[in-house]
N, C-alpha and C. Protein backbone atom coordinates (compact mmCIF):
# COMPACT_ATOMS: atom_id res chain seq x y z
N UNK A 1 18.17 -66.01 59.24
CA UNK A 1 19.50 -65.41 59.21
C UNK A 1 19.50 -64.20 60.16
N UNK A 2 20.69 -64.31 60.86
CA UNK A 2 20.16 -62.92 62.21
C UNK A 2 21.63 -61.63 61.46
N UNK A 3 20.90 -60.46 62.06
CA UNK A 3 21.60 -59.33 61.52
C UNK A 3 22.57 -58.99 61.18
N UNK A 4 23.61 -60.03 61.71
CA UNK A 4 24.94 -59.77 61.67
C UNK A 4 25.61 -60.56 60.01
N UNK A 5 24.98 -61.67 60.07
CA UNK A 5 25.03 -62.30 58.95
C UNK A 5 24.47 -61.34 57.09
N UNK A 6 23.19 -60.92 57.53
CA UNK A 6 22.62 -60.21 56.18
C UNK A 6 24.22 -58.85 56.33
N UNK A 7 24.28 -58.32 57.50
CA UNK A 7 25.20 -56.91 57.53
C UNK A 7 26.12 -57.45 56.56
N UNK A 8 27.19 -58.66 56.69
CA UNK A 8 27.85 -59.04 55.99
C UNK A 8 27.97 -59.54 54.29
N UNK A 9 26.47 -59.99 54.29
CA UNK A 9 26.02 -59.82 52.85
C UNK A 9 26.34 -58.99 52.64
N UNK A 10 25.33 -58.31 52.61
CA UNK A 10 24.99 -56.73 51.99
C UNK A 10 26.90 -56.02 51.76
N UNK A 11 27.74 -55.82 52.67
CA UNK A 11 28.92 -55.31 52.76
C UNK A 11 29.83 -56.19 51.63
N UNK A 12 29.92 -57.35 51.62
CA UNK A 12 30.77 -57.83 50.57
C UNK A 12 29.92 -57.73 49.27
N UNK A 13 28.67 -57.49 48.92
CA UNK A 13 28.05 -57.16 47.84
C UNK A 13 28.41 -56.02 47.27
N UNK A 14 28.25 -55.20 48.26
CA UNK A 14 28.90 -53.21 47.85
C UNK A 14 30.18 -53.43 47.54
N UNK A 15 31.25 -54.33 48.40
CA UNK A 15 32.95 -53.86 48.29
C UNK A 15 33.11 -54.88 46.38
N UNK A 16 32.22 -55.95 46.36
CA UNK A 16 32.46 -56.69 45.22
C UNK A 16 31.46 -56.21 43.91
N UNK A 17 30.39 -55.45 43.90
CA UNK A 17 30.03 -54.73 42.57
C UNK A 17 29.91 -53.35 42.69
N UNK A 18 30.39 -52.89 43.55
CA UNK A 18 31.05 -51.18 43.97
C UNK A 18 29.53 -50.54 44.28
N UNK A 19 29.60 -49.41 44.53
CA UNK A 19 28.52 -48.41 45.11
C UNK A 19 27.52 -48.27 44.24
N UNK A 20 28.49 -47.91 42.97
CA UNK A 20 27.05 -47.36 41.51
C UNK A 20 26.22 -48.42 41.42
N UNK A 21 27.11 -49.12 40.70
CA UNK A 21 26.22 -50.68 40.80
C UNK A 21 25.34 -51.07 41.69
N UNK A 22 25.23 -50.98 42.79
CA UNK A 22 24.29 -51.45 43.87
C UNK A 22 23.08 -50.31 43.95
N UNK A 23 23.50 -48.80 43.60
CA UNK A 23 22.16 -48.02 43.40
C UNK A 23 21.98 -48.62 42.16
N UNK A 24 22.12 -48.59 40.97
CA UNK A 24 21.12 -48.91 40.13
C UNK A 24 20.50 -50.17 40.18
N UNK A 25 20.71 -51.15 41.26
CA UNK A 25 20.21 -52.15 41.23
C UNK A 25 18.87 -51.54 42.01
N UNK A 26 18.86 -50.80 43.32
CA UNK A 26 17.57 -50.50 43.90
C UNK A 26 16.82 -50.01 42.78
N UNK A 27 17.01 -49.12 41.80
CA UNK A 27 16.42 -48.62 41.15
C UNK A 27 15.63 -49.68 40.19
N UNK A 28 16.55 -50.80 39.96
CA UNK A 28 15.93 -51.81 39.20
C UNK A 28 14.95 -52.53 39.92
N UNK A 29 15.35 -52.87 41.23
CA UNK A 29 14.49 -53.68 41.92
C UNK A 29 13.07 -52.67 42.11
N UNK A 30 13.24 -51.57 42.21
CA UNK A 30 12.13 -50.81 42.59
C UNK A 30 10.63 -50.65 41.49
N UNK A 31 11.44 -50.77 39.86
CA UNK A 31 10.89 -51.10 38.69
C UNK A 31 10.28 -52.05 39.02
N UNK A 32 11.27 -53.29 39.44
CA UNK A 32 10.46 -54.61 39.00
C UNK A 32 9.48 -54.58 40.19
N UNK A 33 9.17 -54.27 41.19
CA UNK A 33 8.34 -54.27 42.41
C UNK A 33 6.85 -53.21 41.46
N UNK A 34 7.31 -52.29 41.18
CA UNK A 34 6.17 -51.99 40.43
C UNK A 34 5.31 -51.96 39.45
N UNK A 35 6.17 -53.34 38.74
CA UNK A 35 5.87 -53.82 37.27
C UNK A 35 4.81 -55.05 38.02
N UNK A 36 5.31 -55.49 39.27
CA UNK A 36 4.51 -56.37 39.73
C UNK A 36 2.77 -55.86 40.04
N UNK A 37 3.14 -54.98 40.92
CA UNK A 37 1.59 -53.75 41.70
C UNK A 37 0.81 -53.58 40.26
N UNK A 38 1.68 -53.21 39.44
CA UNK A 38 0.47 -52.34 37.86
C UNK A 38 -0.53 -54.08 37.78
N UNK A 39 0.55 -55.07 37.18
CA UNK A 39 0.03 -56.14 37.16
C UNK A 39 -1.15 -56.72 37.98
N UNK A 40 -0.96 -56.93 39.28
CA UNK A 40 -2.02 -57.05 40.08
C UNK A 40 -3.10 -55.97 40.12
N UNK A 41 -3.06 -55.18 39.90
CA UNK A 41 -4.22 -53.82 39.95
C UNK A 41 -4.71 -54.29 38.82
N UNK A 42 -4.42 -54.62 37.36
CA UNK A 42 -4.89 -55.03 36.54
C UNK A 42 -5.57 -57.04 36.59
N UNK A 43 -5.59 -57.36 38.05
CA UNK A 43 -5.86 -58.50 38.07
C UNK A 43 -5.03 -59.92 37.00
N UNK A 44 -3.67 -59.55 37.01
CA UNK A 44 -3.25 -60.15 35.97
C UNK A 44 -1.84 -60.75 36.80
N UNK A 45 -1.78 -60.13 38.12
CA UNK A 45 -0.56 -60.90 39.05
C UNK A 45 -1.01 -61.39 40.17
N UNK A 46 0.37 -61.80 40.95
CA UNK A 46 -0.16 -62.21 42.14
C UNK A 46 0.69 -62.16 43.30
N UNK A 47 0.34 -62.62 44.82
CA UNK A 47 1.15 -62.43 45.55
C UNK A 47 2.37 -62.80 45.76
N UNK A 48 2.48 -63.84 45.39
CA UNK A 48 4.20 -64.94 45.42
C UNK A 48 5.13 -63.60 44.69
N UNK A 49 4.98 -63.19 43.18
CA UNK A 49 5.53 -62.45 42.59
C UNK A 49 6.20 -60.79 43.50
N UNK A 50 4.55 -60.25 44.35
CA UNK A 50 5.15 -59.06 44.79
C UNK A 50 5.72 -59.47 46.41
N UNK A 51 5.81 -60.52 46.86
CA UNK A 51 6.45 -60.64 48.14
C UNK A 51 8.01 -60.99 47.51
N UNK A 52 8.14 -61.10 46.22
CA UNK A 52 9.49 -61.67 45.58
C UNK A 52 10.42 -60.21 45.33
N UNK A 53 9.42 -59.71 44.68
CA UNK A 53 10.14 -58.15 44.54
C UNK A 53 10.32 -57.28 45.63
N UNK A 54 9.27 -57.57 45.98
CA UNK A 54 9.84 -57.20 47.18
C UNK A 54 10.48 -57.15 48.57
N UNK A 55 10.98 -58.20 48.73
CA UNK A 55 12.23 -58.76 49.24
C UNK A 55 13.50 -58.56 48.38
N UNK A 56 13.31 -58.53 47.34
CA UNK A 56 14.53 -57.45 46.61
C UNK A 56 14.57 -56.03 46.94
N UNK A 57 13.80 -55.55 46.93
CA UNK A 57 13.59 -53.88 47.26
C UNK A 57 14.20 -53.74 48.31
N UNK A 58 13.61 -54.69 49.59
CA UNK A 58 14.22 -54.51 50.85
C UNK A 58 16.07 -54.75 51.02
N UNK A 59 16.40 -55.82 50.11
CA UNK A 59 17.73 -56.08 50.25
C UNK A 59 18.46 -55.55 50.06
N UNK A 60 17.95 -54.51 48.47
CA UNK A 60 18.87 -53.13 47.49
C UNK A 60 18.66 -52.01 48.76
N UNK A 61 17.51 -51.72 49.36
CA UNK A 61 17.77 -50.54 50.28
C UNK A 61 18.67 -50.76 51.72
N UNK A 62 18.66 -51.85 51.85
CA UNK A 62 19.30 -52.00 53.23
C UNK A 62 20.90 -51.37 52.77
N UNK A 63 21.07 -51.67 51.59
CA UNK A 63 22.67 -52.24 50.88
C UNK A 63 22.68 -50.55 50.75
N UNK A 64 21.68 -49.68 50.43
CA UNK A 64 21.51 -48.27 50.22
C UNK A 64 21.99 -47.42 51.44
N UNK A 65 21.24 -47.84 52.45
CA UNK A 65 21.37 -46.88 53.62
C UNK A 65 23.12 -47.89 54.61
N UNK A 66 23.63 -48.58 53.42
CA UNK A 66 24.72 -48.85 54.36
C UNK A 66 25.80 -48.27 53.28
N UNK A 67 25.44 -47.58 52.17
CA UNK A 67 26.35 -47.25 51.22
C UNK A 67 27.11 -45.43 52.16
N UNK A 68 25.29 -45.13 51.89
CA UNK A 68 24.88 -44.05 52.66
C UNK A 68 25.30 -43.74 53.90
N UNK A 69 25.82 -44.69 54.70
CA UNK A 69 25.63 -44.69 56.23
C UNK A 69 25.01 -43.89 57.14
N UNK A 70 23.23 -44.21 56.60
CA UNK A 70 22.18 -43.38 57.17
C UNK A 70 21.35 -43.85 57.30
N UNK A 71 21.97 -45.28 58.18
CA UNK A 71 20.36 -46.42 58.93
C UNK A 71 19.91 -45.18 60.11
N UNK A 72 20.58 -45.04 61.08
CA UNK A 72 20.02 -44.22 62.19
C UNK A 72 18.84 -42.94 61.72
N UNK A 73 19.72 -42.37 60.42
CA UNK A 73 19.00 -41.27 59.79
C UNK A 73 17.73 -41.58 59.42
N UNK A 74 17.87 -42.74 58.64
CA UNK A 74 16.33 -42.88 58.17
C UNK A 74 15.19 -43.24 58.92
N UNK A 75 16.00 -44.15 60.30
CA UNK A 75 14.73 -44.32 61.00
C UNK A 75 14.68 -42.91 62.11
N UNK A 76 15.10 -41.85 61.92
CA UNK A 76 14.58 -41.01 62.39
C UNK A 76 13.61 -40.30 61.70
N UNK A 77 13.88 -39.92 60.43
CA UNK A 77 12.96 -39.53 59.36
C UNK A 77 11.81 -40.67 59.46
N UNK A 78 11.76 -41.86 59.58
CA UNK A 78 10.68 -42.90 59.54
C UNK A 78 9.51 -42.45 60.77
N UNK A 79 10.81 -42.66 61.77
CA UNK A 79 10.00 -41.95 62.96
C UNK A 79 9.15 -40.57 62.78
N UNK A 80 9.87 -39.76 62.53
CA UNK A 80 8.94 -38.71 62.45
C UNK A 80 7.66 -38.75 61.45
N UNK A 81 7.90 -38.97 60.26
CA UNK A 81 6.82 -39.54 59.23
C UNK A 81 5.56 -40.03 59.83
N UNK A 82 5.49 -41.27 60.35
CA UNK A 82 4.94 -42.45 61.36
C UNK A 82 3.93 -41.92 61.88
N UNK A 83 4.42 -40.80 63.23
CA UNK A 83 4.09 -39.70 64.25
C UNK A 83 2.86 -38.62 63.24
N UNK A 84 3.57 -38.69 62.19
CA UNK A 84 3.05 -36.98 61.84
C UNK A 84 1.47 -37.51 61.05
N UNK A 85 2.39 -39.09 60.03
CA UNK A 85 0.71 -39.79 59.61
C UNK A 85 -0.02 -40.19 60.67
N UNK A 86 0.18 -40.38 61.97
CA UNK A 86 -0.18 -40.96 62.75
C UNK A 86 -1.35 -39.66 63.06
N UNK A 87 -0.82 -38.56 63.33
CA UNK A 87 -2.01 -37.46 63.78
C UNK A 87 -3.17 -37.06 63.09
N UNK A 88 -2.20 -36.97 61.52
CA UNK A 88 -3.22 -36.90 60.22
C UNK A 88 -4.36 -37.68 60.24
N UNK A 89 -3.68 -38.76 60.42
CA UNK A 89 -5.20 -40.02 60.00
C UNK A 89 -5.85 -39.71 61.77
N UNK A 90 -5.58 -39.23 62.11
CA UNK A 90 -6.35 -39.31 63.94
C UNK A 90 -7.49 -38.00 63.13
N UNK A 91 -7.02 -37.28 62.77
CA UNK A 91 -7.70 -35.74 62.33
C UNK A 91 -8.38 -36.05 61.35
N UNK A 92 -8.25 -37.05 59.89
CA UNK A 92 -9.37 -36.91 58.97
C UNK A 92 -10.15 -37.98 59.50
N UNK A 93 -10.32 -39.01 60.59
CA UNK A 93 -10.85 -40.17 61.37
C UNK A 93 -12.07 -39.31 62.06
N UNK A 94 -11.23 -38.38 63.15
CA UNK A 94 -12.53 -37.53 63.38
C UNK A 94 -13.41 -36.38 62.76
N UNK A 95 -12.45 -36.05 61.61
CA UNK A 95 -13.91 -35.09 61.21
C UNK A 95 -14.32 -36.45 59.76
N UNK A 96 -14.17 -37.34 59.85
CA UNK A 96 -15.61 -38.27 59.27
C UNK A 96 -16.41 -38.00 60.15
N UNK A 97 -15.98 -39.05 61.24
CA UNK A 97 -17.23 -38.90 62.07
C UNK A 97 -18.30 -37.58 62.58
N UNK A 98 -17.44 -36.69 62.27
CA UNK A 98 -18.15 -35.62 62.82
C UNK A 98 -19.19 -35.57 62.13
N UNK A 99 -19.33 -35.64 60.03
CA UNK A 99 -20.20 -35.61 59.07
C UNK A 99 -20.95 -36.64 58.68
């Protein structure tokens, strides 16, 4: 499905179970994504389950940052994040090696 198609999901989802509704769904989906992780850490799940939740997670946030109208925003914040872990892990990489 190419971008223009999910955009349109996602938009008649928000205009047909309104704004609130669609955050508490991330919030739900975000539960169930981590009801999955506890599970597997406890050797008791598996992958099918957390690629399931999480493809919900992804769908409730897209539907988030279009409620929001702060796709550009976030991938600037992403960007910077990215950059800043990016130096971090360069800096505790070399002082391993240093010890």
């Amino acid at each position: 499905m190419d971008k223009e198609q999910e955009n349109k999901i996602y938009q008649d989802a928000i205009e047909f179970f309104g704004n609130t509704s669609q955050k508490i769904m991330v919030i739900e989906e975000m539960s169930e994504l981590t009801k999955e992780l506890c599970k597997e850490l406890r050797d008791r799940g598996n992958v099918e389950n957390i690629a399931d939740e999480l493809a919900d997670v992804e769908i409730t946030l897209a539907q988030l940052k279009m409620i929001y109208n702060i796709h550009d925003l976030v991938e600037e914040h992403k960007d910077y994040k990215l950059h800043r872990f990016a130096k971090n892990m360069a800096e505790l990489k070399a002082n391993k090696n240093k010890g």
